[in-house]
N, C-alpha and C. Protein backbone atom coordinates (compact mmCIF):
# COMPACT_ATOMS: atom_id res chain seq x y z
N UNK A 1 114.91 57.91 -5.28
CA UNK A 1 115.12 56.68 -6.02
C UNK A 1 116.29 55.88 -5.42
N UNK A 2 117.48 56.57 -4.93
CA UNK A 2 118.14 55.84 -4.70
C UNK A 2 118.39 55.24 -2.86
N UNK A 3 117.24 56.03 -2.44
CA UNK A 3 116.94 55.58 -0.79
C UNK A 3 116.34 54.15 -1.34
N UNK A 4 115.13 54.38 -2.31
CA UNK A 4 114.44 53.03 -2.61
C UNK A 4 115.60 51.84 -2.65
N UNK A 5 116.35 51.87 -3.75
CA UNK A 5 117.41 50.71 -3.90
C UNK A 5 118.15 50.10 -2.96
N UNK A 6 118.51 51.36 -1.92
CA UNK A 6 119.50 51.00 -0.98
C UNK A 6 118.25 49.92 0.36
N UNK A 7 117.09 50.57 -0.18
CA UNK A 7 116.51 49.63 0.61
C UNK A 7 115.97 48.33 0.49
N UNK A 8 115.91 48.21 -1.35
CA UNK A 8 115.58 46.76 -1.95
C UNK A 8 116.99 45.68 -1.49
N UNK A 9 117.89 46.54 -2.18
CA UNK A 9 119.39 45.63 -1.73
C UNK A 9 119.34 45.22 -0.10
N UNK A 10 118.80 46.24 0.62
CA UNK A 10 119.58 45.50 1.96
C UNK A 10 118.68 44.49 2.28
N UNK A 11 117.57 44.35 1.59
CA UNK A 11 116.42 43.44 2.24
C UNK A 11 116.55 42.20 1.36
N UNK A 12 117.05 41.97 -0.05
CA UNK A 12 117.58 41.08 -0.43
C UNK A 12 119.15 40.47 -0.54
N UNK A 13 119.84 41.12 0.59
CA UNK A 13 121.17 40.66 0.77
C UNK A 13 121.75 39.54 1.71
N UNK A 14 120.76 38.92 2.06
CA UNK A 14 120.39 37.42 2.84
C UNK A 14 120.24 36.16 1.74
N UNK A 15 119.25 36.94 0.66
CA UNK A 15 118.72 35.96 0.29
C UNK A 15 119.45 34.96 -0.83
N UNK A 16 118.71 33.53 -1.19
CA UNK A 16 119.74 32.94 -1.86
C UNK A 16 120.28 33.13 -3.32
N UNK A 17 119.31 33.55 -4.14
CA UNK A 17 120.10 34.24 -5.41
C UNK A 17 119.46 33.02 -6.89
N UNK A 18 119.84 33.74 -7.97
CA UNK A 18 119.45 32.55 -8.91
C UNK A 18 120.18 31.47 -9.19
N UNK A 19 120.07 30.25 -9.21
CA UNK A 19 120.63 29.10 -9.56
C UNK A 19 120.32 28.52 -11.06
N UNK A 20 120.76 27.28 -11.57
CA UNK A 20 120.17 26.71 -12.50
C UNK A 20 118.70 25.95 -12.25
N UNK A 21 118.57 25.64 -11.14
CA UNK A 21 116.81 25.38 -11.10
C UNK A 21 116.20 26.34 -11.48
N UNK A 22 116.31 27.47 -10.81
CA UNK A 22 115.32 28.73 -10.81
C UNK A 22 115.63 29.03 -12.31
N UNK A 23 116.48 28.78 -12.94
CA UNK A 23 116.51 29.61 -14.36
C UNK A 23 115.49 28.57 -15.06
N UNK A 24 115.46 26.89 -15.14
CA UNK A 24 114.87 26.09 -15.74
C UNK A 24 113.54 26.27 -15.18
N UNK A 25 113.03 26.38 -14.35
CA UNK A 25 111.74 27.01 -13.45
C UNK A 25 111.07 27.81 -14.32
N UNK A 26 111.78 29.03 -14.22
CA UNK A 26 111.53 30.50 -14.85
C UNK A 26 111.23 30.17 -16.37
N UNK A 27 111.96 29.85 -17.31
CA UNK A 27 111.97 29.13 -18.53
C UNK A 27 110.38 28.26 -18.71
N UNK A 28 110.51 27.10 -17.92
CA UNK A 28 109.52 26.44 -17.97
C UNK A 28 108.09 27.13 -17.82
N UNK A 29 108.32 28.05 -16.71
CA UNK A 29 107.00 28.70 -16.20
C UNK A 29 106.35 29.74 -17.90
N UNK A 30 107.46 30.19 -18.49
CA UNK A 30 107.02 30.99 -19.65
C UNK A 30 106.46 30.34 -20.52
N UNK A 31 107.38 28.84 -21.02
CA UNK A 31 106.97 28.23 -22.02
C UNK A 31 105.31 27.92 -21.89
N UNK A 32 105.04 27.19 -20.65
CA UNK A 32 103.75 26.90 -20.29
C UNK A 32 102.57 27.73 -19.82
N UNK A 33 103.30 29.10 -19.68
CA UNK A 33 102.27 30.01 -19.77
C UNK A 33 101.78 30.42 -21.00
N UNK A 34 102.51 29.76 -22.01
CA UNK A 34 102.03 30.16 -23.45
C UNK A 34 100.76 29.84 -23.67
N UNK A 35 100.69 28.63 -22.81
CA UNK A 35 99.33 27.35 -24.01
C UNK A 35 98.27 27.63 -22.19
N UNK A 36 97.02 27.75 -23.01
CA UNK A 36 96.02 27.77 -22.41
C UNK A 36 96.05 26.77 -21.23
N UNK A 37 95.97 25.26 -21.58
CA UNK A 37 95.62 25.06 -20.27
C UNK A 37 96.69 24.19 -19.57
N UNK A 38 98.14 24.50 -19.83
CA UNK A 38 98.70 24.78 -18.98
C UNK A 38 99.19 26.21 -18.28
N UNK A 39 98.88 26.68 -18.63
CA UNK A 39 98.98 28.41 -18.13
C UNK A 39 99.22 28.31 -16.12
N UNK A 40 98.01 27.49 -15.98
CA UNK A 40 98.20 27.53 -14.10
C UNK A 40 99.32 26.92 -13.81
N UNK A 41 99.91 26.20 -14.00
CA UNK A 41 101.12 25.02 -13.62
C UNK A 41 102.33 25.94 -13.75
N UNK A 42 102.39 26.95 -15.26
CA UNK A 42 103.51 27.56 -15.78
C UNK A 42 103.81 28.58 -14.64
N UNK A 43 102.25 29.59 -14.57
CA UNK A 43 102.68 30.28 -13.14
C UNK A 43 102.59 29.76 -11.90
N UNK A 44 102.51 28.56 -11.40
CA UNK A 44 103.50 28.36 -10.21
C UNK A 44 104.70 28.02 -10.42
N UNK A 45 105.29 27.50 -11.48
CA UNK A 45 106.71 27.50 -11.76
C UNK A 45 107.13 28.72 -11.55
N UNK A 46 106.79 29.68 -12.02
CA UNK A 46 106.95 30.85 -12.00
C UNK A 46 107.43 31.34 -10.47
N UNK A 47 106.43 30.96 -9.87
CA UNK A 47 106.46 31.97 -8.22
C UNK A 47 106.69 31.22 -7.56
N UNK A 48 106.89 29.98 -6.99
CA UNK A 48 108.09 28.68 -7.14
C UNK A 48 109.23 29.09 -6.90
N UNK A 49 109.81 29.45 -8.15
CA UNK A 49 110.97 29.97 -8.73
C UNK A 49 111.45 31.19 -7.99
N UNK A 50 110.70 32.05 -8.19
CA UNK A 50 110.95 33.42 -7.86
C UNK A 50 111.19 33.25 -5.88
N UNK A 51 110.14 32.44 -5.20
CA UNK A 51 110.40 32.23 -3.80
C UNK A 51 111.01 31.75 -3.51
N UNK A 52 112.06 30.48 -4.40
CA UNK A 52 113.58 30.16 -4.15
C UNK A 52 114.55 31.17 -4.17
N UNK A 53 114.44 32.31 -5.29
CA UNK A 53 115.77 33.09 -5.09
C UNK A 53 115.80 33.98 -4.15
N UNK A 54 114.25 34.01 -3.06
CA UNK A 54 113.96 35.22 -2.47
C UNK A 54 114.77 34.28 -1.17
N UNK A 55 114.30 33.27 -1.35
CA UNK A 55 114.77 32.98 0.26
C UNK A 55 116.00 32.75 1.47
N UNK A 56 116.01 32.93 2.36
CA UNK A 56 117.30 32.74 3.03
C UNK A 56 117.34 31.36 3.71
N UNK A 57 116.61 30.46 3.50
CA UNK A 57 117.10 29.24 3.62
C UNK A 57 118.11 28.90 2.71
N UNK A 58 119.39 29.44 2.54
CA UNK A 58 120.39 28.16 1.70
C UNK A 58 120.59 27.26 1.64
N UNK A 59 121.10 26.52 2.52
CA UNK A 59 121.15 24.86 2.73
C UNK A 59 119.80 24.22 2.37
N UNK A 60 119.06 24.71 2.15
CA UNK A 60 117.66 23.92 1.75
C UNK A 60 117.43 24.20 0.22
N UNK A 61 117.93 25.40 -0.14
CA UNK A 61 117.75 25.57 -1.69
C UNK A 61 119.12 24.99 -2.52
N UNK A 62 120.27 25.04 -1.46
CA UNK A 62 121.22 24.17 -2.48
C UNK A 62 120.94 22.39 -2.20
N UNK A 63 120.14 21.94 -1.13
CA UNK A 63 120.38 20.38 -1.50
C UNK A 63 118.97 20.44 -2.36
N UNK A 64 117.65 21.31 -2.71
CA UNK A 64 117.32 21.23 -3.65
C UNK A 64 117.91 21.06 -5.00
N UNK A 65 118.60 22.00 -5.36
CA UNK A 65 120.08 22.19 -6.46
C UNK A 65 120.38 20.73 -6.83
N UNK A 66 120.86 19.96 -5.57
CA UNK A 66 121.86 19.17 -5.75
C UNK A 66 120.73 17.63 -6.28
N UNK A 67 119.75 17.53 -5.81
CA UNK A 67 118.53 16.53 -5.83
C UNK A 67 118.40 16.93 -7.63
N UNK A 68 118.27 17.96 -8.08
CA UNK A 68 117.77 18.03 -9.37
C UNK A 68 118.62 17.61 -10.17
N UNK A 69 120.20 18.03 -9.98
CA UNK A 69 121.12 17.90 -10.74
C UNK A 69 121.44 16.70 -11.04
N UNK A 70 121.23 16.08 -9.45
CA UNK A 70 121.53 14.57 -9.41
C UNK A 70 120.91 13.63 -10.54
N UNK A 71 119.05 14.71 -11.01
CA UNK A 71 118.40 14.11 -11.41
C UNK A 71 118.36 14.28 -13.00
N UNK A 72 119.27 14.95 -13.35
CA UNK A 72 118.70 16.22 -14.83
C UNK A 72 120.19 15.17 -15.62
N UNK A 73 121.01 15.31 -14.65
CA UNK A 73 122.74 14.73 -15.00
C UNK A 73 122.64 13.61 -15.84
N UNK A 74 122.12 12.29 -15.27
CA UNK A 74 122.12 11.53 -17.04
C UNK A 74 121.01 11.63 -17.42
N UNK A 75 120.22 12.27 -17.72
CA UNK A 75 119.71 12.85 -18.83
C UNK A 75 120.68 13.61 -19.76
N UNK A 76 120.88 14.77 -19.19
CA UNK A 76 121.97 15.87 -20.04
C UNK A 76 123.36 14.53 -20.92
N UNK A 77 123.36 13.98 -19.95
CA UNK A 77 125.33 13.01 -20.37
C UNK A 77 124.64 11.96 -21.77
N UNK A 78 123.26 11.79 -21.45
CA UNK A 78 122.47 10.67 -22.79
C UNK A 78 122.58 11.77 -23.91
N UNK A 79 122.17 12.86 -24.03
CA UNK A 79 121.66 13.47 -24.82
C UNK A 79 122.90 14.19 -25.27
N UNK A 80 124.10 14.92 -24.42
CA UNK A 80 125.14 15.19 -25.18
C UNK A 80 126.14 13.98 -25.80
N UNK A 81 126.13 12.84 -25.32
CA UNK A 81 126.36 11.74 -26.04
C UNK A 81 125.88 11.24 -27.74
N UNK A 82 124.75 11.27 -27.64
CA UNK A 82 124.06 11.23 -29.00
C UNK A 82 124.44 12.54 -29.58
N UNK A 83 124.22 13.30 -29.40
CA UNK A 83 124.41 15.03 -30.45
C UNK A 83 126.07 14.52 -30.62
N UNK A 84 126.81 14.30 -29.85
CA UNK A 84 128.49 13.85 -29.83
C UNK A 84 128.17 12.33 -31.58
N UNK A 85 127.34 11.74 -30.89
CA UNK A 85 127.66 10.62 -32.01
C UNK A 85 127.00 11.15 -33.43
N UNK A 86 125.79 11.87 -33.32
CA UNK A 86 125.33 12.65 -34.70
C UNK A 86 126.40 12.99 -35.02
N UNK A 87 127.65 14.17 -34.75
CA UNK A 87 128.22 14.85 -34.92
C UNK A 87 129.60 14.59 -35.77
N UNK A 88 129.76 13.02 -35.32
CA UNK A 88 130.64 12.26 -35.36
C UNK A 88 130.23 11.55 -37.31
N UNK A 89 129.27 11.00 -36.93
CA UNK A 89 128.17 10.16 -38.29
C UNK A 89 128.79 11.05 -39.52
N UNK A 90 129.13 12.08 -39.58
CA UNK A 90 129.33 12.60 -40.94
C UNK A 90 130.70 12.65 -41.42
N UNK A 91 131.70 12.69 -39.93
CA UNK A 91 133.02 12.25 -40.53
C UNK A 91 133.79 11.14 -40.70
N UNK A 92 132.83 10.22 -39.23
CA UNK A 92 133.48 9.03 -39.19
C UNK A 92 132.36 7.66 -39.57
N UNK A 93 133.46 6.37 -39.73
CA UNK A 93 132.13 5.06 -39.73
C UNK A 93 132.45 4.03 -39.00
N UNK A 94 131.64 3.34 -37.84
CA UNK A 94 131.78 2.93 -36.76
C UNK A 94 131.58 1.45 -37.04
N UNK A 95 132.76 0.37 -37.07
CA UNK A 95 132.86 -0.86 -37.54
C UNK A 95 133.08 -1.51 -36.30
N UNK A 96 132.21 -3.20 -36.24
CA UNK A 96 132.51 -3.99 -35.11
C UNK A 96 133.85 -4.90 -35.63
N UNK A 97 135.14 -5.19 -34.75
CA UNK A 97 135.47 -6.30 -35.13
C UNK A 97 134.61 -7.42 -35.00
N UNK A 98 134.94 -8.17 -35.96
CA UNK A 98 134.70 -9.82 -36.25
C UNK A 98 135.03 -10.69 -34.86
N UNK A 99 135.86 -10.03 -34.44
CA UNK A 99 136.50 -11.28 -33.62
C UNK A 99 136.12 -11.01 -32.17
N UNK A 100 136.06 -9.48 -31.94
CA UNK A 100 135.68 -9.39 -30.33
C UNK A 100 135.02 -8.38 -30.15
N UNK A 101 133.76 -8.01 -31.36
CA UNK A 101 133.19 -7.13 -31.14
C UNK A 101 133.05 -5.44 -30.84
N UNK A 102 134.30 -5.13 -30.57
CA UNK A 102 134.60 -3.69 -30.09
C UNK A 102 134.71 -3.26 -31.29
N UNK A 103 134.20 -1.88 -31.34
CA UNK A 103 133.67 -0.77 -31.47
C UNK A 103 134.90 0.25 -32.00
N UNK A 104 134.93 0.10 -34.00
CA UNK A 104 136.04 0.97 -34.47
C UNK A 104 135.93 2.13 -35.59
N UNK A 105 136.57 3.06 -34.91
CA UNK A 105 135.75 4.20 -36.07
C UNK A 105 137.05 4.71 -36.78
N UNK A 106 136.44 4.53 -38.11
CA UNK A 106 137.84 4.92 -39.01
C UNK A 106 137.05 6.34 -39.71
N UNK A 107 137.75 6.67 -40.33
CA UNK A 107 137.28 8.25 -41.40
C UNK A 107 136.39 7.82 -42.65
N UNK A 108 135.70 8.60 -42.98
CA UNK A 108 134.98 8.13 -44.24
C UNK A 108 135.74 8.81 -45.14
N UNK A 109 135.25 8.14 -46.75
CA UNK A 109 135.36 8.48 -47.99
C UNK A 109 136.90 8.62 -48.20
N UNK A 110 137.64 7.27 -47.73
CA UNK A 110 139.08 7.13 -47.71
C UNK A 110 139.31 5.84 -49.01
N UNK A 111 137.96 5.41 -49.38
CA UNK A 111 137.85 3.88 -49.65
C UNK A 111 138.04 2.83 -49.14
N UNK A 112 138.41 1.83 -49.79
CA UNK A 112 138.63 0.23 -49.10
C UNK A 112 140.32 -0.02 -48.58
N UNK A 113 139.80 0.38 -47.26
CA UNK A 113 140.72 -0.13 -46.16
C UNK A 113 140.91 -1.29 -45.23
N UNK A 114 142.00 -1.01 -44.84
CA UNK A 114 142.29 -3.00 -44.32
C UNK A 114 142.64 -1.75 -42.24
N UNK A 115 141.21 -2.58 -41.54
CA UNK A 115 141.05 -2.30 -40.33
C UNK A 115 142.17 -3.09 -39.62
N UNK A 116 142.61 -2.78 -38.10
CA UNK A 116 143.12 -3.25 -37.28
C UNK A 116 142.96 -3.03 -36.16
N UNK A 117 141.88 -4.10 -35.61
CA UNK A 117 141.60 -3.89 -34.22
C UNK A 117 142.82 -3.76 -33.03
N UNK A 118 142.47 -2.79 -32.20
CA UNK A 118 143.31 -2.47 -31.10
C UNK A 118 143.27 -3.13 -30.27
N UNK A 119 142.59 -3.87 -29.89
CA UNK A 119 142.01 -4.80 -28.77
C UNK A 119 142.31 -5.90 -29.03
N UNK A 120 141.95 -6.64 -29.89
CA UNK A 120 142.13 -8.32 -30.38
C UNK A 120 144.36 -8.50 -31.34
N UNK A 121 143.65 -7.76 -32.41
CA UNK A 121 144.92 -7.26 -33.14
C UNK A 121 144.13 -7.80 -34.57
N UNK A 122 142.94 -8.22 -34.62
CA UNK A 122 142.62 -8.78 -35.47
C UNK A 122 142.51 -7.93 -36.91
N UNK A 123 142.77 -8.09 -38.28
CA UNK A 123 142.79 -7.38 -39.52
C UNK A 123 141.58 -7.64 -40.36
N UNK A 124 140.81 -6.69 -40.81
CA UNK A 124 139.88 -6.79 -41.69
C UNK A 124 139.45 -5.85 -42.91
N UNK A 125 139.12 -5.91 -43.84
CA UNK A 125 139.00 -5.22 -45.33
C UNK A 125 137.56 -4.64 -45.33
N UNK A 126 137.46 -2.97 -44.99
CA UNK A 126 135.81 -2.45 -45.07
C UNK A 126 136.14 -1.53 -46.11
N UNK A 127 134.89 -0.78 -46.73
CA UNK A 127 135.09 0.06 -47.42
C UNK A 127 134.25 1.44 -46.76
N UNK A 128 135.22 2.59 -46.20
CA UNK A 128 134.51 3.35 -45.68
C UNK A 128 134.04 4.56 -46.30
């Protein structure tokens, strides 16, 4: 058993290893192997996947890496943005000034407060 290992390791000690593609790959390939007729698509994600971490091209599997990230990145920055502003919605309430429009978030359930824009200097009476 342990001749076997010493011989899996040395034959994968070139190769490039798992990344975050291959994990979203791998992921994807399961989800879509769930449902019938995507099932074929899921397993080539699958073995796809699996022939990126086998391989010893690096430089070709990290500017893959870098092409996806490039591509996944605002997506991810939209979407932790919103979950950030959900998150926000229950403690705070987001008022425009009158005068120059920007964007002011005071605390809720403080009552009727007198705002002061940072930007303009302008003063106004909301009830938050």
């Amino acid at each position: 058993m342990r001749n076997f290992l010493n011989k899996l390791s040395y034959y994968f000690r070139g190769s490039y290893g798992i990344d975050k593609l291959s994990t979203h790959l791998y992921i994807g390939g399961i989800v879509l192997s769930l449902f019938r007729r995507t099932a074929t698509l899921g397993f080539v994600f699958f073995i796809y996947s699996t022939w990126r971490c086998l391989s010893r091209n690096k430089y070709r599997r990290y500017k893959e890496l870098e092409a996806y990230e490039n591509f996944i990145s605002p997506i991810a920055e939209r979407f932790s943005g919103f979950t950030y502003s959900m998150n926000n919605h229950k403690q705070y309430k987001i008022f425009k000034c009158p005068n120059c429009s920007q964007k002011l978030r005071v605390p809720r359930h403080k009552g009727k407060i007198t705002i002061t824009c940072k930007n303009c200097g302008t003063s106004f009476k909301r009830k938050s």
